[in-house]
N, C-alpha and C. Protein backbone atom coordinates (compact mmCIF):
# COMPACT_ATOMS: atom_id res chain seq x y z
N UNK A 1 -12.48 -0.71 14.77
CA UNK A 1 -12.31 -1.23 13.43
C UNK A 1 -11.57 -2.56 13.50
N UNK A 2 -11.61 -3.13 12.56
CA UNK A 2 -11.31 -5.11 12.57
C UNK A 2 -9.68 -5.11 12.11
N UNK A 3 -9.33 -3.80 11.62
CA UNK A 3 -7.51 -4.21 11.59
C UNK A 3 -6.90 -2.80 12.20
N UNK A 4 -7.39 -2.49 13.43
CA UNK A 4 -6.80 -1.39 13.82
C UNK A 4 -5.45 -2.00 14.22
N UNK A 5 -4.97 -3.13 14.88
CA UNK A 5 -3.46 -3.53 15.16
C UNK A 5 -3.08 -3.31 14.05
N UNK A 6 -2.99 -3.61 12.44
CA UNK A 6 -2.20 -2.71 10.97
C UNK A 6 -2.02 -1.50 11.15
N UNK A 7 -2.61 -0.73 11.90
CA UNK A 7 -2.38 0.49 11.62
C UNK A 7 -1.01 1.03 11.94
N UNK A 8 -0.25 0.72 12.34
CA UNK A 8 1.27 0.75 12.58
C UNK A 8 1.91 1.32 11.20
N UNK A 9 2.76 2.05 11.10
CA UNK A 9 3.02 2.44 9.62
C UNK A 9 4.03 1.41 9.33
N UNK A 10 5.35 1.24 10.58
CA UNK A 10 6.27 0.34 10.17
C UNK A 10 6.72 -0.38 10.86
N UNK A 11 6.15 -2.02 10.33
CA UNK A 11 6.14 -2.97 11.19
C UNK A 11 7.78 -4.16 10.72
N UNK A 12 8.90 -3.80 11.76
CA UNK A 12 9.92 -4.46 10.99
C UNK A 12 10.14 -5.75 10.62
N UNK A 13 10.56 -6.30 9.78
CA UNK A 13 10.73 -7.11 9.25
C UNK A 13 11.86 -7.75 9.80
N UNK A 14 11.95 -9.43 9.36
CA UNK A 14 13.47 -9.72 9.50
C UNK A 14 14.45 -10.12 8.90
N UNK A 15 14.42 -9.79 7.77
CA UNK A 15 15.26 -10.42 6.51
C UNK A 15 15.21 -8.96 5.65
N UNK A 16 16.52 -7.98 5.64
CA UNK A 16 16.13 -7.51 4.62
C UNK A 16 16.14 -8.19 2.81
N UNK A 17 15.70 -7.01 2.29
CA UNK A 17 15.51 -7.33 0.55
C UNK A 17 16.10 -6.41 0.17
N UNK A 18 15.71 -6.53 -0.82
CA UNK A 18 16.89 -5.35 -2.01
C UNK A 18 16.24 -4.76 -2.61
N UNK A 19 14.75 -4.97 -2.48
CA UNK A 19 14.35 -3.94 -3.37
C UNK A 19 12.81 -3.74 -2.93
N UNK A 20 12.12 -2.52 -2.87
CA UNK A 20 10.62 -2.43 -2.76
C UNK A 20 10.03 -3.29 -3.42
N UNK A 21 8.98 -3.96 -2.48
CA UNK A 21 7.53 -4.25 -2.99
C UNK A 21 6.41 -4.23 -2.53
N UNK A 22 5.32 -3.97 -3.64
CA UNK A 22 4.33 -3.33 -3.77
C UNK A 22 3.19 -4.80 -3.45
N UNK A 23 2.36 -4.80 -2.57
CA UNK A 23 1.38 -5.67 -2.46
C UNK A 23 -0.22 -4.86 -2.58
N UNK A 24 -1.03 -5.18 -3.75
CA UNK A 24 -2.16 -4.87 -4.07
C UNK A 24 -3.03 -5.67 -4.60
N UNK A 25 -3.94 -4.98 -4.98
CA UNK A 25 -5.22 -5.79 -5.31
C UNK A 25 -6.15 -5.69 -6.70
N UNK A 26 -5.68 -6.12 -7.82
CA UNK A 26 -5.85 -5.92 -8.75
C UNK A 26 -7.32 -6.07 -9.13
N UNK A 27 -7.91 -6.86 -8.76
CA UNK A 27 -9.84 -7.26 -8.60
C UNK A 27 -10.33 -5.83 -8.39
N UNK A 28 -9.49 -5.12 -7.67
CA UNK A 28 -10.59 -4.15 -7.17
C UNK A 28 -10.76 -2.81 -8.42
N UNK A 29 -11.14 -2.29 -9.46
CA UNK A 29 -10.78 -1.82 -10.28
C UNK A 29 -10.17 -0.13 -9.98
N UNK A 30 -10.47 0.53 -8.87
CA UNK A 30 -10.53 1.61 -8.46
C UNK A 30 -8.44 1.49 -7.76
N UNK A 31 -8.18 0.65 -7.36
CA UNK A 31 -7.09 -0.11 -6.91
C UNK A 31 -5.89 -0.06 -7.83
N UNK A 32 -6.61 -1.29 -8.88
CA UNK A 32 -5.41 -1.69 -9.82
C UNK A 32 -5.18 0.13 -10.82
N UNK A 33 -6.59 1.06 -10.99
CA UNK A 33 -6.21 2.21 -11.64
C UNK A 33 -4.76 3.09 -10.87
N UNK A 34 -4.82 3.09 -9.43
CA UNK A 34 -3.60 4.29 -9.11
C UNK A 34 -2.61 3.19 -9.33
N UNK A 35 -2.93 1.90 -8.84
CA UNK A 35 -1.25 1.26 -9.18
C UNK A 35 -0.84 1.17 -10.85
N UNK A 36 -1.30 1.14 -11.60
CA UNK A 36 -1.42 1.85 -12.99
C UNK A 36 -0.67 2.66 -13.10
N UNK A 37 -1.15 3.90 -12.58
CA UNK A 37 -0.72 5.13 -12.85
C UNK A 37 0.22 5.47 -11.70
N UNK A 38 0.84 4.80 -10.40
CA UNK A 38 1.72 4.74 -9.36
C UNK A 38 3.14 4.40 -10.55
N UNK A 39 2.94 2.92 -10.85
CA UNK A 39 3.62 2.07 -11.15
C UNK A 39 4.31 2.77 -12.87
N UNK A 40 3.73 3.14 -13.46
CA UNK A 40 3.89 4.26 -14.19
C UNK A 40 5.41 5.65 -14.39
N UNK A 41 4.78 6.22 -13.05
CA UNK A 41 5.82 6.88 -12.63
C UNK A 41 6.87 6.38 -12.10
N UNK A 42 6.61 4.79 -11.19
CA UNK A 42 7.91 4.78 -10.39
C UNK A 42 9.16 3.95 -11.55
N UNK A 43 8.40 3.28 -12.64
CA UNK A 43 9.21 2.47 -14.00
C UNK A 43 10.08 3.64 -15.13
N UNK A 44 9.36 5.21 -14.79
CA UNK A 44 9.92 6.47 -15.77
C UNK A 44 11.15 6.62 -15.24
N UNK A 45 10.96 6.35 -13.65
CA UNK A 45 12.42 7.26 -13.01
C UNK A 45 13.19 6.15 -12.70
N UNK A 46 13.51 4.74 -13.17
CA UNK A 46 13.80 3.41 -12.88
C UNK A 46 13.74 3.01 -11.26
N UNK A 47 13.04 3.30 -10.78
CA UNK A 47 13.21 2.61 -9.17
C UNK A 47 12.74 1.17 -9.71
N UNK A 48 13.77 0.73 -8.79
CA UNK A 48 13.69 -0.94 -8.37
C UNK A 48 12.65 -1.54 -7.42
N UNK A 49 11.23 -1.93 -8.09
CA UNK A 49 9.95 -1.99 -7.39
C UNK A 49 9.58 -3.25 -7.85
N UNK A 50 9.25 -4.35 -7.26
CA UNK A 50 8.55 -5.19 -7.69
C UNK A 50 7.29 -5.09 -7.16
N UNK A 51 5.82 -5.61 -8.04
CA UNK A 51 4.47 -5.80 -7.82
C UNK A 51 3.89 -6.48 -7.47
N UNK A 52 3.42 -6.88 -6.93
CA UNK A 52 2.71 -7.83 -6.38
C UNK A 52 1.42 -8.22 -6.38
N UNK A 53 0.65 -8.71 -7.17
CA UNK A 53 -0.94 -9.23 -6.97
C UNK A 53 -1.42 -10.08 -6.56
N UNK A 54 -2.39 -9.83 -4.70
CA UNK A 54 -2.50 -10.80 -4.14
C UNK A 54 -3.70 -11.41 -4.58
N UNK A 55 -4.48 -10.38 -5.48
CA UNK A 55 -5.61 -11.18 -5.73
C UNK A 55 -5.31 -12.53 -6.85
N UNK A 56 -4.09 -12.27 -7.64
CA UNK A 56 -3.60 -13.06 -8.09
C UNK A 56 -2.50 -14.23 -7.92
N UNK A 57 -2.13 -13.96 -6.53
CA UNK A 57 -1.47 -14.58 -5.90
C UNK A 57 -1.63 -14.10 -4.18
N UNK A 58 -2.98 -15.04 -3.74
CA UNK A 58 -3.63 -14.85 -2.51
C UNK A 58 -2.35 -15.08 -1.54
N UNK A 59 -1.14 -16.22 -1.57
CA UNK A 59 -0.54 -16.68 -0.43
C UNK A 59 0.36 -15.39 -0.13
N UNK A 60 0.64 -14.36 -1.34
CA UNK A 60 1.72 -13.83 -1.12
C UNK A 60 1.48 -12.81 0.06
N UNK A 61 0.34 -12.57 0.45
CA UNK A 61 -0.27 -11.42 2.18
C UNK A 61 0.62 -12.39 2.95
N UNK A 62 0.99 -13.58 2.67
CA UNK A 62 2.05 -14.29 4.75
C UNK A 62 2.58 -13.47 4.21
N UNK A 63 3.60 -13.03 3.02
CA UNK A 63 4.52 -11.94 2.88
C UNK A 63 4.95 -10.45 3.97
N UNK A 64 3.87 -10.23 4.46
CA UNK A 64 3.85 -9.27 5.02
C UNK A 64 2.77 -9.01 6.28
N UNK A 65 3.31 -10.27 6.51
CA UNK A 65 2.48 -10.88 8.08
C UNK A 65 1.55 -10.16 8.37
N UNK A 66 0.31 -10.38 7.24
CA UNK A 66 -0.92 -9.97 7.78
C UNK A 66 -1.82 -11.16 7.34
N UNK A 67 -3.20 -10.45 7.24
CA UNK A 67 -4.09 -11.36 6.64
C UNK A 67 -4.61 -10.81 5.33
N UNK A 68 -5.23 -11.94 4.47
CA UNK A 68 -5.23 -11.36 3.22
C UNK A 68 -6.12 -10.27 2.75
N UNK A 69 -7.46 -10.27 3.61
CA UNK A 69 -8.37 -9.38 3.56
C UNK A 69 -8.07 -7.92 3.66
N UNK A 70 -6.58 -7.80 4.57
CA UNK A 70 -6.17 -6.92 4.77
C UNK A 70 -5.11 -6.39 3.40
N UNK A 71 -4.88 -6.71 3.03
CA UNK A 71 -4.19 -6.54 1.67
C UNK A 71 -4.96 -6.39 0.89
N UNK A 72 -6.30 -7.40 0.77
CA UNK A 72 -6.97 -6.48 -0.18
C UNK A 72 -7.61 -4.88 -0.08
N UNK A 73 -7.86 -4.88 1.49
CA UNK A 73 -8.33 -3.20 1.59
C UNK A 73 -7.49 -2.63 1.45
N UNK A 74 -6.46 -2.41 1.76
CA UNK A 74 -5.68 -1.45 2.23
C UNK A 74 -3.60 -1.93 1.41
N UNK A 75 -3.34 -0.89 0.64
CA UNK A 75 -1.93 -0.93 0.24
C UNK A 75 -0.99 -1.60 0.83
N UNK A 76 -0.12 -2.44 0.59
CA UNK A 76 1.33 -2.68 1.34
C UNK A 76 2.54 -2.65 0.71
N UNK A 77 3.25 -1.65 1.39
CA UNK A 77 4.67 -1.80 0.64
C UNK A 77 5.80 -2.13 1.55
N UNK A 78 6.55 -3.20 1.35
CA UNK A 78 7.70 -3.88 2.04
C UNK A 78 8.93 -2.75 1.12
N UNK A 79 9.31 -1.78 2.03
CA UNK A 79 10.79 -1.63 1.64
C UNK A 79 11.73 -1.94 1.53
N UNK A 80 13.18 -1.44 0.88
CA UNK A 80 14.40 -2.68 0.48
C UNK A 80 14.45 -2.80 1.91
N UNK A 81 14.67 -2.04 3.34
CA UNK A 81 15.25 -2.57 4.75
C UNK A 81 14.38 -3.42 4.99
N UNK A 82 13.02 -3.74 4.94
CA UNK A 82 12.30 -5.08 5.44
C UNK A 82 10.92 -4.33 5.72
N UNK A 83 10.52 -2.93 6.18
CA UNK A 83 9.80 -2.54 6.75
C UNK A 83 8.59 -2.51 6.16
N UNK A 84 7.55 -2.80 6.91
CA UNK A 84 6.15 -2.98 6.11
C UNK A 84 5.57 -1.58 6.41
N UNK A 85 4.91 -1.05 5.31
CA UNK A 85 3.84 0.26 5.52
C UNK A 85 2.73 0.21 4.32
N UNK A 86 1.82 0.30 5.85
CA UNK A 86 0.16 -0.03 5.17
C UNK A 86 -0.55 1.04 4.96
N UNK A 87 -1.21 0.91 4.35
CA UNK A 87 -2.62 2.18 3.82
C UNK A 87 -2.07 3.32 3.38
N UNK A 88 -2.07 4.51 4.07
CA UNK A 88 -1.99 6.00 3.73
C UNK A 88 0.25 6.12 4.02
N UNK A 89 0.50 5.17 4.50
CA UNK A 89 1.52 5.04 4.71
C UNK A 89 2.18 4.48 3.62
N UNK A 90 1.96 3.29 2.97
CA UNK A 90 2.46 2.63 2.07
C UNK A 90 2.39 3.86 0.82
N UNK A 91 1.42 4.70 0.58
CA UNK A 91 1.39 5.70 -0.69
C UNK A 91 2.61 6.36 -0.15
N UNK A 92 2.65 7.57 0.69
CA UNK A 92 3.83 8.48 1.43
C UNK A 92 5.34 7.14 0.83
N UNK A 93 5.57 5.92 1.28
CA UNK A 93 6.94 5.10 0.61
C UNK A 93 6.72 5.39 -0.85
N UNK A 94 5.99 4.91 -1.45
CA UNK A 94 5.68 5.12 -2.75
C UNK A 94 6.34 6.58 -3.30
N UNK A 95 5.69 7.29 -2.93
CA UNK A 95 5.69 8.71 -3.27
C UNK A 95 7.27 9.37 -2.56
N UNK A 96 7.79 9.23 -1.95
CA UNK A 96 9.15 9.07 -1.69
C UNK A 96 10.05 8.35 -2.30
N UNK A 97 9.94 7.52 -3.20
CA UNK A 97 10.73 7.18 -4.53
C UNK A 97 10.86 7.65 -5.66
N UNK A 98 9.58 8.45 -5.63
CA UNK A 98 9.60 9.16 -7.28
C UNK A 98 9.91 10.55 -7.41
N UNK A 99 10.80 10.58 -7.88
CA UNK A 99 11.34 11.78 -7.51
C UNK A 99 10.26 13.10 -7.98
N UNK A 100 9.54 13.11 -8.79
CA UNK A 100 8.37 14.12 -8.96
C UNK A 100 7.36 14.21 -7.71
N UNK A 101 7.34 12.95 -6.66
CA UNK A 101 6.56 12.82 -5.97
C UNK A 101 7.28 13.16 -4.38
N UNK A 102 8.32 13.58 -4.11
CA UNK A 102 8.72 13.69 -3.42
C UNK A 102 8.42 14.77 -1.93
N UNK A 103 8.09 15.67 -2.83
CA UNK A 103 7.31 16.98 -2.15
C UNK A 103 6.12 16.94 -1.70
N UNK A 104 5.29 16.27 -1.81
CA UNK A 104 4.19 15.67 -1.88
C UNK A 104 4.31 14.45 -0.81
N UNK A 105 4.94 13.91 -0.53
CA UNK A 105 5.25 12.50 0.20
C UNK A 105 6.18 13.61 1.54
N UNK A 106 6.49 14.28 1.59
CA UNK A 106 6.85 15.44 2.56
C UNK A 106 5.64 16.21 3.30
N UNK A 107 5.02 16.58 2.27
CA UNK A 107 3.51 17.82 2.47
C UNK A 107 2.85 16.38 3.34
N UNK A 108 2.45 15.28 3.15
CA UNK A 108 2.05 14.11 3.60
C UNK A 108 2.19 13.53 5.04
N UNK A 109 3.46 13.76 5.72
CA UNK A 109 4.08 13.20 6.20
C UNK A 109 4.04 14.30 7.26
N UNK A 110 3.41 15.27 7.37
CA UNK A 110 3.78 16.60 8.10
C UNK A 110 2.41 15.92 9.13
N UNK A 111 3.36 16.36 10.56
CA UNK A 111 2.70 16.11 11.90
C UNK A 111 1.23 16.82 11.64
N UNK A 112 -0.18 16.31 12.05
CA UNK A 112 -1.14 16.93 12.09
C UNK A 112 -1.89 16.30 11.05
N UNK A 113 -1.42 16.83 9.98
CA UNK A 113 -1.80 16.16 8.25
C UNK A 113 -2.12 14.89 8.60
N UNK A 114 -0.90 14.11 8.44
CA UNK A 114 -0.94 12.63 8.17
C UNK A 114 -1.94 11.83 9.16
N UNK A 115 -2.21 12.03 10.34
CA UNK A 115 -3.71 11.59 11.15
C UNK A 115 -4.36 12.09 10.14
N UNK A 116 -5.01 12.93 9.44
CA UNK A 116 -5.97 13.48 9.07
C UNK A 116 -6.41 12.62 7.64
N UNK A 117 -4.92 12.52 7.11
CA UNK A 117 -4.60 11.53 6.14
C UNK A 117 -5.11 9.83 6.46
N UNK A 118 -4.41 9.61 7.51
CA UNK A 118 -4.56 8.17 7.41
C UNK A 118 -6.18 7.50 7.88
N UNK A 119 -7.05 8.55 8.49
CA UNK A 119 -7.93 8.88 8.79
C UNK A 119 -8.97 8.32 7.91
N UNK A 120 -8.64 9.12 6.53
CA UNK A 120 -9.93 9.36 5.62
C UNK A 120 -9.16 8.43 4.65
N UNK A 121 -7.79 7.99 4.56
CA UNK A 121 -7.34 7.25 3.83
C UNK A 121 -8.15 5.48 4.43
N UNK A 122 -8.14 4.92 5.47
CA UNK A 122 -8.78 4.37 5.92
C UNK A 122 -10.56 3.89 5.85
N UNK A 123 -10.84 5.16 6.33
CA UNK A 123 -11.81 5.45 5.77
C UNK A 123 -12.71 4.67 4.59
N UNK A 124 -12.01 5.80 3.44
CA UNK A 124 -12.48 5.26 2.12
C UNK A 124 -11.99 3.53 1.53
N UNK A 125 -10.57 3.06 2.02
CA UNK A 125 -10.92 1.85 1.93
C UNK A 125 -11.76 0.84 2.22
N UNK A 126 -11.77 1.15 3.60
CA UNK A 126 -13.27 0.21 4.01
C UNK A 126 -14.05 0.20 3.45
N UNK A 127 -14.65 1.74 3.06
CA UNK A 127 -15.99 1.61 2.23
C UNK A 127 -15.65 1.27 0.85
N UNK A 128 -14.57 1.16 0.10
CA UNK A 128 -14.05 0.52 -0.97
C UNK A 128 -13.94 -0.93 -0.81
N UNK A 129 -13.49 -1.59 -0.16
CA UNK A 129 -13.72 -3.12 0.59
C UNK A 129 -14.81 -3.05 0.41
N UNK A 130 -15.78 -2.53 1.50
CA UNK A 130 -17.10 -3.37 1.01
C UNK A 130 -17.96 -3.39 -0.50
N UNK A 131 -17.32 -2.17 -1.13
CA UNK A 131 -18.21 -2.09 -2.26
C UNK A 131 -17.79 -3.33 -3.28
N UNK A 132 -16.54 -3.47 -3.01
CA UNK A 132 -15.92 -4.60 -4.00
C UNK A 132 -16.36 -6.12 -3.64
N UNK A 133 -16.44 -6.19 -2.69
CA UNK A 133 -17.14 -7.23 -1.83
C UNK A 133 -18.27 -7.43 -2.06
N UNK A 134 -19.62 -6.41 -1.68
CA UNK A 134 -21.03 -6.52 -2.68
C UNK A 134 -20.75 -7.12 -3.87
N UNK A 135 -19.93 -6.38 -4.97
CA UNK A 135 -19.88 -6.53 -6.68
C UNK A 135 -19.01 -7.78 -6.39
N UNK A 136 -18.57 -8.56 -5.65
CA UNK A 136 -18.34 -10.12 -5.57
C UNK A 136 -17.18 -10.40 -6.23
N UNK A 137 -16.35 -8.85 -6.08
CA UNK A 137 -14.72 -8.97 -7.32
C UNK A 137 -13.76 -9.99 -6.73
N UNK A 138 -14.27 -10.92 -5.32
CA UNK A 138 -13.45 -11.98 -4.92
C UNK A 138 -14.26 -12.88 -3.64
């Protein structure tokens, strides 16, 4: 696959921040719906999250030393320590802030699972990439 080096869950950073952020892809409509409904929950329980839209702001992927294509497939969340986590990884950070989501971001994270997870989480982005790509959403 063309970004198997991303697949790293946490790639450190060198400057920490102070607060999570969320890098996504709002073009893609299937995308901007869970960050919707992510972003939702994490504003009920006040976590300190900023958003990020690279489709609306393409330069901001140097953010998180990748490439942009890769931000558009696949989730990124920079935590307050600096650490980057992509795809099936970046949901599990997510879901470890909200406190309803917590158990769930545990059940996730369990040896065995999470290959199985990041797997089909993968997966379906690609084939989400390309479909968005056909329909010409960028």
């Amino acid at each position: 696959m063309r970004f198997a080096a991303y697949d790293v869950a946490h790639a450190a950073r060198d400057a920490p921040m102070s607060k999570t952020r969320v890098y996504y892809n709002s073009a893609c409509p299937v995308c901007d719906a869970g960050i919707r409904h992510q972003r939702g929950k994490l504003e009920g329980c006040g976590a300190d999250v900023e958003w990020v839209d690279v489709h609306a702001t393409n330069e901001a992927a140097a953010e998180v030393a990748t490439d942009l294509e890769l931000v558009r497939e696949r989730l990124h969340v920079r935590d307050a320590a600096g650490n980057v986590h992509v795809g099936w990884d970046a949901f599990v950070e997510l879901w470890s802030q909200t406190p309803s989501q917590r158990a769930l971001a545990a059940v996730a994270r369990a040896p065995g699972l999470r290959s199985v997870f990041r797997w089909s989480y993968n997966g379906f982005a690609a084939l989400l990439y390309r479909w968005n790509r056909w329909h010409r959403r960028w």
